[in-house]
Protein backbone atom coordinates (compact mmCIF):
# COMPACT_ATOMS: atom_id res chain seq x y z
CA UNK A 1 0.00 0.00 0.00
CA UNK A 2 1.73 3.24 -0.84
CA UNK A 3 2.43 5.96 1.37
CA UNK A 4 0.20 8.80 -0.92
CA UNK A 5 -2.97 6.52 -1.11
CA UNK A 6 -3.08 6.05 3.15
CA UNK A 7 -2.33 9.83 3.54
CA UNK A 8 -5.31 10.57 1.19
CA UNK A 9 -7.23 8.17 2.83
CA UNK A 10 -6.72 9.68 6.59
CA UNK A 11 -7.19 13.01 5.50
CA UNK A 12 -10.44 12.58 3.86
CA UNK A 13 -11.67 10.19 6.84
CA UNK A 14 -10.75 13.07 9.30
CA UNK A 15 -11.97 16.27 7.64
CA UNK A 16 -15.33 14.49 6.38
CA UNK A 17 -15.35 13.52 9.95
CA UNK A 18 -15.16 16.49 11.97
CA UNK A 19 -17.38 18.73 9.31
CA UNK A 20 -20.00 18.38 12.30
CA UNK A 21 -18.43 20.67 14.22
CA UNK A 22 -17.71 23.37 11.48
CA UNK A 23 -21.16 23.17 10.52
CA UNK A 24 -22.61 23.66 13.71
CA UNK A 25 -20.50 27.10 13.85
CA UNK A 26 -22.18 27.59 10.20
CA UNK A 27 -25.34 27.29 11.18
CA UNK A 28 -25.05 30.15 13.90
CA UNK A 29 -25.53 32.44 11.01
CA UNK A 30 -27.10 30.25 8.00
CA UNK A 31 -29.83 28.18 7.57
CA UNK A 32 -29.24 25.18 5.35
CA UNK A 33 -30.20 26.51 2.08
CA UNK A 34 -27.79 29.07 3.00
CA UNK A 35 -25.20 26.82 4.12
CA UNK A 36 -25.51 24.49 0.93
CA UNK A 37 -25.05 27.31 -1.63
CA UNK A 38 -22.06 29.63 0.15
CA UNK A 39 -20.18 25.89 1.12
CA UNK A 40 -20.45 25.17 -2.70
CA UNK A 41 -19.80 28.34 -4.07
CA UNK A 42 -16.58 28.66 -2.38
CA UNK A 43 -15.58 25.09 -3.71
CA UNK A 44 -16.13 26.28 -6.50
CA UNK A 45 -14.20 29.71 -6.74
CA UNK A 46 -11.33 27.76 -5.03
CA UNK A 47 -11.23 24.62 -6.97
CA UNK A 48 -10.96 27.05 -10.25
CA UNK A 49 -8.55 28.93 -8.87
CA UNK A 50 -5.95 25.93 -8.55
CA UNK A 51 -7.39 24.94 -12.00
CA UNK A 52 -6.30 28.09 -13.20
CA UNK A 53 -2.93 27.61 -11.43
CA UNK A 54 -2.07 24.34 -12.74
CA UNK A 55 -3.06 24.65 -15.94
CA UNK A 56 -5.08 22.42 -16.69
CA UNK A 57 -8.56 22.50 -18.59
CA UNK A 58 -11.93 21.70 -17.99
CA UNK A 59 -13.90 19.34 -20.34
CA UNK A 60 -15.30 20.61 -23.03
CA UNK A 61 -17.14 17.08 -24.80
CA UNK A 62 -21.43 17.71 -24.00
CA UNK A 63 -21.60 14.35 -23.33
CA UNK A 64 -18.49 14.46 -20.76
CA UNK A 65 -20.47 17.35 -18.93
CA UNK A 66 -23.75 15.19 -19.38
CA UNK A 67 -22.10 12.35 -16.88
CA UNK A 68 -20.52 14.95 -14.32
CA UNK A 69 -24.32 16.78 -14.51
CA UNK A 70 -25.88 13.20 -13.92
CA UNK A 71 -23.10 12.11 -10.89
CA UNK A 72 -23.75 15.78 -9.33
CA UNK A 73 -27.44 14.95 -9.35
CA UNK A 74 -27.14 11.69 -7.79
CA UNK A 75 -24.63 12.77 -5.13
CA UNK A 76 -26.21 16.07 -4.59
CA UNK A 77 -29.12 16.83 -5.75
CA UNK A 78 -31.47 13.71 -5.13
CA UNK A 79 -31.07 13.97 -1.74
CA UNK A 80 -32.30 17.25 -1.29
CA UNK A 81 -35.23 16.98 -3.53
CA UNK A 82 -36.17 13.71 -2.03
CA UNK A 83 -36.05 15.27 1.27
CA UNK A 84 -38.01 18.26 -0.09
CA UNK A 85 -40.50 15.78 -1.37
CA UNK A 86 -40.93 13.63 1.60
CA UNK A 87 -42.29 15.52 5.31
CA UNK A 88 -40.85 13.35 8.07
CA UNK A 89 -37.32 13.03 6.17
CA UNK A 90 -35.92 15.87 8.23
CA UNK A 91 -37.20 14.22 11.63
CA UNK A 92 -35.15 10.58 10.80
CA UNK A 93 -33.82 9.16 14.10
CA UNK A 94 -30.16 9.84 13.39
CA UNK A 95 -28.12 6.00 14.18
CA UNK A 96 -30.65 5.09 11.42
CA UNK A 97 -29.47 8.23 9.28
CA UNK A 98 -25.69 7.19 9.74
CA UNK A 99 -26.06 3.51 9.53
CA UNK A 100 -27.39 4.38 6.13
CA UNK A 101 -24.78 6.70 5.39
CA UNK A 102 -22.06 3.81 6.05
CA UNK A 103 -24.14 1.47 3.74
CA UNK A 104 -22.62 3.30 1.09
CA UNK A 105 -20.17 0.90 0.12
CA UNK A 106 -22.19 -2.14 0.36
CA UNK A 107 -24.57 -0.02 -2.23
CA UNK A 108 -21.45 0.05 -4.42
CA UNK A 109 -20.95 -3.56 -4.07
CA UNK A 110 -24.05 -4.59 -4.61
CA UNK A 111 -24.65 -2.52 -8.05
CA UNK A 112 -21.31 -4.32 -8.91
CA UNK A 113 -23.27 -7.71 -8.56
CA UNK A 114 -25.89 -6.01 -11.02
CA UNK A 115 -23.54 -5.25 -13.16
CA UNK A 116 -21.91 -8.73 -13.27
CA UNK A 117 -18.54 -7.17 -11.98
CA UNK A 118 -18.41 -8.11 -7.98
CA UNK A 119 -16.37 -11.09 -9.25
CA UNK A 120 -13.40 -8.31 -9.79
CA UNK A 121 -13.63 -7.22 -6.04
CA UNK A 122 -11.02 -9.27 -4.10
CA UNK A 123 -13.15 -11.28 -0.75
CA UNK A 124 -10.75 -9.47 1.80
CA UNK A 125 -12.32 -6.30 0.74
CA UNK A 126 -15.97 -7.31 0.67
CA UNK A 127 -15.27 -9.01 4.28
CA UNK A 128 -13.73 -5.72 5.51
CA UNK A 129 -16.74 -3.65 4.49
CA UNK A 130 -19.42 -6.28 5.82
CA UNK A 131 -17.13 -6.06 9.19
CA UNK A 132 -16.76 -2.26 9.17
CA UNK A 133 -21.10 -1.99 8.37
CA UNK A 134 -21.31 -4.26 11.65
CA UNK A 135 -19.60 -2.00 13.59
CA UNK A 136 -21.19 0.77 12.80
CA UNK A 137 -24.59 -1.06 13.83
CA UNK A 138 -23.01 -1.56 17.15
CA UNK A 139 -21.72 2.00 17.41
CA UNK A 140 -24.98 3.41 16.91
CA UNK A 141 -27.53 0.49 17.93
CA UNK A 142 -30.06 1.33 15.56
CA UNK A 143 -32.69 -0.71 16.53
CA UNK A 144 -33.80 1.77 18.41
CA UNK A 145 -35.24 3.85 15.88
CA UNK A 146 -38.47 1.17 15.95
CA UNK A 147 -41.04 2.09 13.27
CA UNK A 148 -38.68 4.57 11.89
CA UNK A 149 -36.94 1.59 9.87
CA UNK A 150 -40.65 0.95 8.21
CA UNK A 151 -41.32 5.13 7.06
CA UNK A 152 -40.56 7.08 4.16
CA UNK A 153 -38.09 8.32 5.82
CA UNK A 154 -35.74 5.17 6.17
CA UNK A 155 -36.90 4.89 2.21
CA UNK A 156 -35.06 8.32 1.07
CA UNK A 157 -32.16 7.70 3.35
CA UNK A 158 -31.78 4.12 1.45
CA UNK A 159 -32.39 5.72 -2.31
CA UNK A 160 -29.61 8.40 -1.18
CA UNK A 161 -27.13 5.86 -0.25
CA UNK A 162 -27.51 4.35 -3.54
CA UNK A 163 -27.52 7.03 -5.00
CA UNK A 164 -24.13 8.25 -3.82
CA UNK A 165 -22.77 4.57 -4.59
CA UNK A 166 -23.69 4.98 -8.42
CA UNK A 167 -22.59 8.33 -8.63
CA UNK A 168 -18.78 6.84 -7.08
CA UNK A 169 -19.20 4.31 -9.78
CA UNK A 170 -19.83 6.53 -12.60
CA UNK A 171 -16.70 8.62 -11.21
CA UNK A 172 -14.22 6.00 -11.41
CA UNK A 173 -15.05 4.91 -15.30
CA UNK A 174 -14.56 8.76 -15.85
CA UNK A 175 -11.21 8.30 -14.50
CA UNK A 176 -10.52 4.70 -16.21
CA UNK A 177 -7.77 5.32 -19.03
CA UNK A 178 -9.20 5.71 -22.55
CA UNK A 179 -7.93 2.48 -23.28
CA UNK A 180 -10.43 0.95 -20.61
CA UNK A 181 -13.49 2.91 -22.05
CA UNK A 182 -13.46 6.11 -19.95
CA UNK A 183 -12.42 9.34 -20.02
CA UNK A 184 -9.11 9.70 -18.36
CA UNK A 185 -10.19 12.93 -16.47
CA UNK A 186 -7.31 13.93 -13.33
CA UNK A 187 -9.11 14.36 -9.99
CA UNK A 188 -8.57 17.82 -9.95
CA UNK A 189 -10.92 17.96 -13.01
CA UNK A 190 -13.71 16.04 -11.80
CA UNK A 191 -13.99 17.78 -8.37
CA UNK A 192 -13.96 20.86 -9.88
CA UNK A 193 -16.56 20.22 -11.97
CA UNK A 194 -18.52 18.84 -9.80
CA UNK A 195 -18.51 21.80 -7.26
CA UNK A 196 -18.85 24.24 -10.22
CA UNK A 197 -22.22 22.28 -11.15
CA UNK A 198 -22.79 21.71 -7.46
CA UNK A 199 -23.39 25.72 -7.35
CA UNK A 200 -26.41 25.69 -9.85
CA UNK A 201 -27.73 22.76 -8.05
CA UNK A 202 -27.58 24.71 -4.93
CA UNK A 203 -28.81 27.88 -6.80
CA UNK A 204 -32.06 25.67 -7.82
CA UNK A 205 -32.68 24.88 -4.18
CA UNK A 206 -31.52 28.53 -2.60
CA UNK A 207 -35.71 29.69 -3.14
CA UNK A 208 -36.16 26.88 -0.42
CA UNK A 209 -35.70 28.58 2.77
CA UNK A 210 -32.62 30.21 1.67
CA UNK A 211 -34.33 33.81 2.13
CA UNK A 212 -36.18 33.17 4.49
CA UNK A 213 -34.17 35.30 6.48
CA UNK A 214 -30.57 36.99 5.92
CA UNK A 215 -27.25 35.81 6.26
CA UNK A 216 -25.38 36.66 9.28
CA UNK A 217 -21.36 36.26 8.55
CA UNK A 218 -19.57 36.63 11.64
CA UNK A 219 -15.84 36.08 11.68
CA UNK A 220 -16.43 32.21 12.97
CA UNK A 221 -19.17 31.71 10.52
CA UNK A 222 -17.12 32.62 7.62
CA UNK A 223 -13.73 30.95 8.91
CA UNK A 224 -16.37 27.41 9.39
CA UNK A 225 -17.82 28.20 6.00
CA UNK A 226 -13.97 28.85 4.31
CA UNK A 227 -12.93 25.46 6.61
CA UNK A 228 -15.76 23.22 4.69
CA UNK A 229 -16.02 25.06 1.06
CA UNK A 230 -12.07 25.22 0.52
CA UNK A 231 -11.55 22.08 1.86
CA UNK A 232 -14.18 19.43 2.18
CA UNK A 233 -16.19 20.46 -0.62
CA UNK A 234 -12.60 21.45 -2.90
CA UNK A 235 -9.30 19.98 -2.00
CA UNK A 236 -10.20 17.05 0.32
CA UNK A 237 -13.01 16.02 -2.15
CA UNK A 238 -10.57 15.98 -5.21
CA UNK A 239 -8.24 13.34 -2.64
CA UNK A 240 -11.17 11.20 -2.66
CA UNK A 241 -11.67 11.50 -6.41
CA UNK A 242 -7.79 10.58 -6.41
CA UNK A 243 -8.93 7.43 -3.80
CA UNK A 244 -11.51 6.06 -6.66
CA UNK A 245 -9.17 6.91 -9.40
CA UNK A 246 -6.56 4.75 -7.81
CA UNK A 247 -8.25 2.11 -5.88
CA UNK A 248 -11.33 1.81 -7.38
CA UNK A 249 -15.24 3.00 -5.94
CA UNK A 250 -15.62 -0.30 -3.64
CA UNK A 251 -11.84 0.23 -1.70
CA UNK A 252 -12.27 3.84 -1.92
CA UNK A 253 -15.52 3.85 -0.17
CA UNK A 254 -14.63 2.31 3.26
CA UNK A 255 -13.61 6.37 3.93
CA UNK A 256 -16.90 6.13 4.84
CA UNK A 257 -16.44 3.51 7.99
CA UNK A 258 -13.83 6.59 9.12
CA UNK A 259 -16.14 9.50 9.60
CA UNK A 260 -18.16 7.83 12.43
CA UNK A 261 -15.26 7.31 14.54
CA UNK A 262 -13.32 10.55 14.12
CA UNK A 263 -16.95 11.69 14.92
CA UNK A 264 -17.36 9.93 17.94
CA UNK A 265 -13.74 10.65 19.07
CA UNK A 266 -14.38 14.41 18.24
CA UNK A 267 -17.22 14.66 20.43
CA UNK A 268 -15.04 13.32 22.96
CA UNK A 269 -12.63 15.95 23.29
CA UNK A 270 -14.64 18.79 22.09
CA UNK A 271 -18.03 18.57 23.61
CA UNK A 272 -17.19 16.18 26.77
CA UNK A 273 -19.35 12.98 25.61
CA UNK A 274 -18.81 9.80 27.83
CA UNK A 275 -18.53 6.97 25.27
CA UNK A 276 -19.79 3.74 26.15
CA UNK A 277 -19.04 0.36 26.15
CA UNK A 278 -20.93 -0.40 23.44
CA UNK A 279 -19.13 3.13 21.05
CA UNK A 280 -15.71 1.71 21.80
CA UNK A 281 -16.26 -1.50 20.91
CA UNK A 282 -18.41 -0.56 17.71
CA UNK A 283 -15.89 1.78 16.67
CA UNK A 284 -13.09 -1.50 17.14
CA UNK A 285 -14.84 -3.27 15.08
CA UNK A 286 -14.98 -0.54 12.39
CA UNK A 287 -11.50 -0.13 12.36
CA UNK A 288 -10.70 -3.71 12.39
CA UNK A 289 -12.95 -4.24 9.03
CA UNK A 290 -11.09 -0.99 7.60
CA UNK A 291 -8.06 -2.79 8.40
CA UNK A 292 -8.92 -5.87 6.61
CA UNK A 293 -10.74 -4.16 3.36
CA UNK A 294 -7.65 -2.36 2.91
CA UNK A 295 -5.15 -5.00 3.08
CA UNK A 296 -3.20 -4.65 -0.17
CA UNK A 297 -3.84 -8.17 -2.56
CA UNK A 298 -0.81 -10.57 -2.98
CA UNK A 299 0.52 -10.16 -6.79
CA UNK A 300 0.25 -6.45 -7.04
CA UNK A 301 2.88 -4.23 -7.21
CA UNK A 302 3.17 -0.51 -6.82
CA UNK A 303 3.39 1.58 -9.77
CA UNK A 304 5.65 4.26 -9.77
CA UNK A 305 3.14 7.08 -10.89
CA UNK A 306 -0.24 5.57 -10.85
CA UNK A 307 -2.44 3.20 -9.34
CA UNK A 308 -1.38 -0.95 -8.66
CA UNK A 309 -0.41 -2.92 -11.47
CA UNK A 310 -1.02 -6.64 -11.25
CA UNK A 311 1.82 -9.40 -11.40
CA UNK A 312 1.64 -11.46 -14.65
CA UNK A 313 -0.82 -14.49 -13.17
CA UNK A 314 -3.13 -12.32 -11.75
CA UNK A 315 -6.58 -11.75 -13.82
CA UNK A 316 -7.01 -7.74 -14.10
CA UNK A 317 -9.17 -6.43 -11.25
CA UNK A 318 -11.39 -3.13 -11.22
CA UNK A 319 -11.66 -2.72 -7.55
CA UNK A 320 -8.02 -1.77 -5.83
């Protein structure tokens, strides 16, 4: 496993994981509407700065833009217009929220059964995920939610984690080589494009609530809202772009397992919170299947400027 992919890796797991915090200073001054378009918008205006900077070029194919329009709808869009369409969405008890939220990459594997390719994904990696999944039902117990698991509510959170498993999908044949049927587009590419469409999204859904009242910036609101648009929604997103370009969407994904626990751990030092028992050893287990989905497969190599290259006897494999 090289040194750049586990770097990428812990970055994204800890910035995606402690956006709870920055958003909570956020939302001292912006609703969500709010919060959605300024996060975006300054994505945006950052990720085409460095664009600018290095060069390169965005896309300029319709049908290239028609996939990054499509994956920006089912990563971003969906979600909110699902939960705009849908009353009780809002209310969702939230272990049930994040245990769908970490069934992300068991949507990705299972739409690589549909599409006949979950015989590429090595079993080490499928076991990891299954393991991390269970600890995140012991680190949040979600049984407790009762009915909840039976509403429309549990139905919007499941169509939204699929969602966002397709969309990872249709990222990493963007990024295949042309020579493999996609597009060869860098990471810095795709995530700027997708926070420049991001912005109209958000720009759709601004009517929503988003004047409902005006925007208070404060010096902590706009240091949160700089914190999450510059990074999470520009630089750290383009690292997991990098993830999926490299590994592919199934070994990418178990970034996911990560954010609960630097969660957890985060409200731990910054808010006080007592974990239990049953936390520590849910979060144990989560780390002990990201352990074991990550655990590089016998026969491949390293490449010197790209992602694993397999040893002569081994049959090619999507899923790194």
């Amino acid at each position: 496993m090289r040194f750049g992919s586990m770097a990428r890796f812990g970055v994204v797991g800890l910035m995606w994981g402690i956006s709870y915090f920055w958003i909570k200073v956020v939302f001292q001054g912006l609703n969500s509407a709010q919060f959605s378009f300024f996060r975006i918008l300054v994505g945006a205006v950052a990720m085409l700065g460095v664009l600018l900077v290095s060069g390169t070029r965005l896309p300029r194919q319709p049908a290239v833009w028609g996939r990054l329009v499509f994956i920006a709808f089912l990563a971003n869009a969906l979600p909110v217009l699902l939960v705009e369409l849908v009353d009780d969405a809002l209310g969702a008890d939230t272990g049930m929220v994040s245990v769908f939220n970490a069934s992300v990459p068991l949507c990705v594997v299972a739409l690589c059964l549909v599409r006949r390719r979950a015989g590429r994904i090595p079993a080490t990696l499928v076991t990891g995920l299954l393991v991390g999944f269970a600890g995140v039902l012991v680190l949040y117990a979600p049984w407790n939610a009762g009915a909840q698991w039976l509403s429309a509510a549990a139905a919007v959170n499941a169509v939204a984690a699929l969602a966002y498993g397709w969309s990872m999908l249709l990222m990493e044949k963007l990024m295949k080589p042309a020579a493999e049927d996609g597009q060869d587009m860098p990471p810095l590419v795709l995530a700027t494009s997708q926070a420049v469409i991001g912005v109209g999204w958000a720009a759709i859904n601004l009517p929503n609530g988003g004047f409902d009242r005006a925007p208070q910036f404060s010096a902590a609101v706009i240091g949160a809202l700089l914190v999450l648009g510059i990074l999470n929604t520009g630089l750290v997103y383009m690292c997991f772009a990098q993830l999926i370009r490299d590994e592919g969407a199934a070994k990418a994904s178990s970034v996911l397992y990560v954010v609960p626990v630097v969660l957890t751990l985060g409200m731990v030092v910054m808010e006080n919170h007592q974990p239990t028992g049953r936390e520590v050893l849910g979060m144990a287990i989560i780390l002990a299947g990201v352990v074991l989905a990550r655990i590089p497969r016998r026969g491949a190599v390293p490449a010197a400027d790209g992602p694993l290259v397999q040893s002569a006897a081994e049959p090619t494999s999507a899923a790194r």
